[in-house]
Protein backbone atom coordinates (compact mmCIF):
# COMPACT_ATOMS: atom_id res chain seq x y z
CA UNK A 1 114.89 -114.64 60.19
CA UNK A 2 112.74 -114.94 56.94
CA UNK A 3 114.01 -116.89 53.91
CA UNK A 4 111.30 -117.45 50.69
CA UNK A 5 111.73 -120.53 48.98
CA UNK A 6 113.19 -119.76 45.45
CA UNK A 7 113.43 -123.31 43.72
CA UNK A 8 113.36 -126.88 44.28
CA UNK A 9 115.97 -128.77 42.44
CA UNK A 10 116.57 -132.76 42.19
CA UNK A 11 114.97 -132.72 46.11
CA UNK A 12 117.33 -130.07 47.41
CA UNK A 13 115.33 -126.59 48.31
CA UNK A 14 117.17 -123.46 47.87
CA UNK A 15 115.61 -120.87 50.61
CA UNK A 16 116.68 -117.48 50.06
CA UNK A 17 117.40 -115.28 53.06
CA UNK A 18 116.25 -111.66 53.94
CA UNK A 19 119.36 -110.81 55.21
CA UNK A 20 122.67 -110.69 52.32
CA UNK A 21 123.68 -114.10 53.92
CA UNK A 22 124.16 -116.83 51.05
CA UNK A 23 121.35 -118.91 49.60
CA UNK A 24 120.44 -122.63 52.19
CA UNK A 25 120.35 -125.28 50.51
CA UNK A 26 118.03 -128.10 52.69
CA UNK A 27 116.48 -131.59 51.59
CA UNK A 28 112.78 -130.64 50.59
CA UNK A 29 111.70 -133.13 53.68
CA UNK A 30 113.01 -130.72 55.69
CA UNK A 31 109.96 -128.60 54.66
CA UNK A 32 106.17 -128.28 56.45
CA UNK A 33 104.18 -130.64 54.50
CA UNK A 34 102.40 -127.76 51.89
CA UNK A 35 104.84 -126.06 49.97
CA UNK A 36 105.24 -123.62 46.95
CA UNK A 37 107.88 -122.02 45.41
CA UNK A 38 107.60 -118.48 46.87
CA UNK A 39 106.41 -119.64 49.81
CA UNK A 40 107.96 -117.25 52.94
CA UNK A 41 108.99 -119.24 56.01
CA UNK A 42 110.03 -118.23 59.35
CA UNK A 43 113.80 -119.87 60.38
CA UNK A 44 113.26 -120.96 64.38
CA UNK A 45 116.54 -121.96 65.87
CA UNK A 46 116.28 -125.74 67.31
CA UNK A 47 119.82 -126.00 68.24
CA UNK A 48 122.77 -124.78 66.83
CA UNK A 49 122.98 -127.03 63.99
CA UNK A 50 119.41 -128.22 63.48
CA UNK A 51 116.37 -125.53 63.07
CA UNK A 52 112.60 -125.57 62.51
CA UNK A 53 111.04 -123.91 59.34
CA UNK A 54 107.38 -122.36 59.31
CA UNK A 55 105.03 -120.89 56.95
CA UNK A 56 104.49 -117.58 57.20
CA UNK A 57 100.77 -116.56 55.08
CA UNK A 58 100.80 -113.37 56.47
CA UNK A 59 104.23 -112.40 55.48
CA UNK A 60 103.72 -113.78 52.36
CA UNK A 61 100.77 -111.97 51.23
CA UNK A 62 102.43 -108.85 52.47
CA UNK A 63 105.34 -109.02 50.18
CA UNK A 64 103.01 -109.95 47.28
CA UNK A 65 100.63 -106.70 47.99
CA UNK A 66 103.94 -104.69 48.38
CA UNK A 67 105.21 -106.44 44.62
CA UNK A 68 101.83 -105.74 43.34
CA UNK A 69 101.45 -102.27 44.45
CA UNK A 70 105.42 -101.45 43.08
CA UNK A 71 104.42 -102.60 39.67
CA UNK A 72 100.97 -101.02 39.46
CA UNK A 73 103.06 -97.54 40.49
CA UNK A 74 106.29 -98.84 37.67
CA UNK A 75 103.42 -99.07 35.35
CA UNK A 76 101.53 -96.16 35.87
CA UNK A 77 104.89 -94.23 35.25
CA UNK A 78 105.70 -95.67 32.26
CA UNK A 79 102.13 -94.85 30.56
CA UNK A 80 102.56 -91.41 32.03
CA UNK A 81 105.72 -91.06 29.83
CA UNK A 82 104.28 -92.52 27.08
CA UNK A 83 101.67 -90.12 26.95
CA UNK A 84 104.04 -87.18 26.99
């Protein structure tokens, strides 16, 4: 499972998850040593109530090419009716 980290508040990271499944909520040690907000991270199950959390460049850099390319098309659109 991928979550992205969405914000770090008072210590406490909020990691959002790909799936509809509720926001986690984990102390910010809990986190690889290099961190960003918007960071994507890979969940790896340790044991059922403990798990692992890794960076994920790749996936990251996917998503923002995918973002990038969505608004470049939005964009493109809107000048197109602009024009008209």
């Amino acid at each position: 499972m991928h979550v992205v980290l969405e914000e770090i508040e008072n210590n406490i990271a909020c990691l959002i998850p790909d799936s509809d499944d509720d926001p986690i909520y984990v102390p910010v040690a809990t986190l690889p040593a290099s961190f960003e907000v918007g960071d994507v991270f890979v969940v790896k199950a340790k044991d059922n109530s403990q798990f692992i959390l890794e960076k994920d460049n790749a996936e990251k850099e996917k998503r923002l090419s995918d973002n990038k390319f969505k608004r470049e098309s939005l964009l493109k659109k809107s000048s197109n009716k602009k024009l008209k």
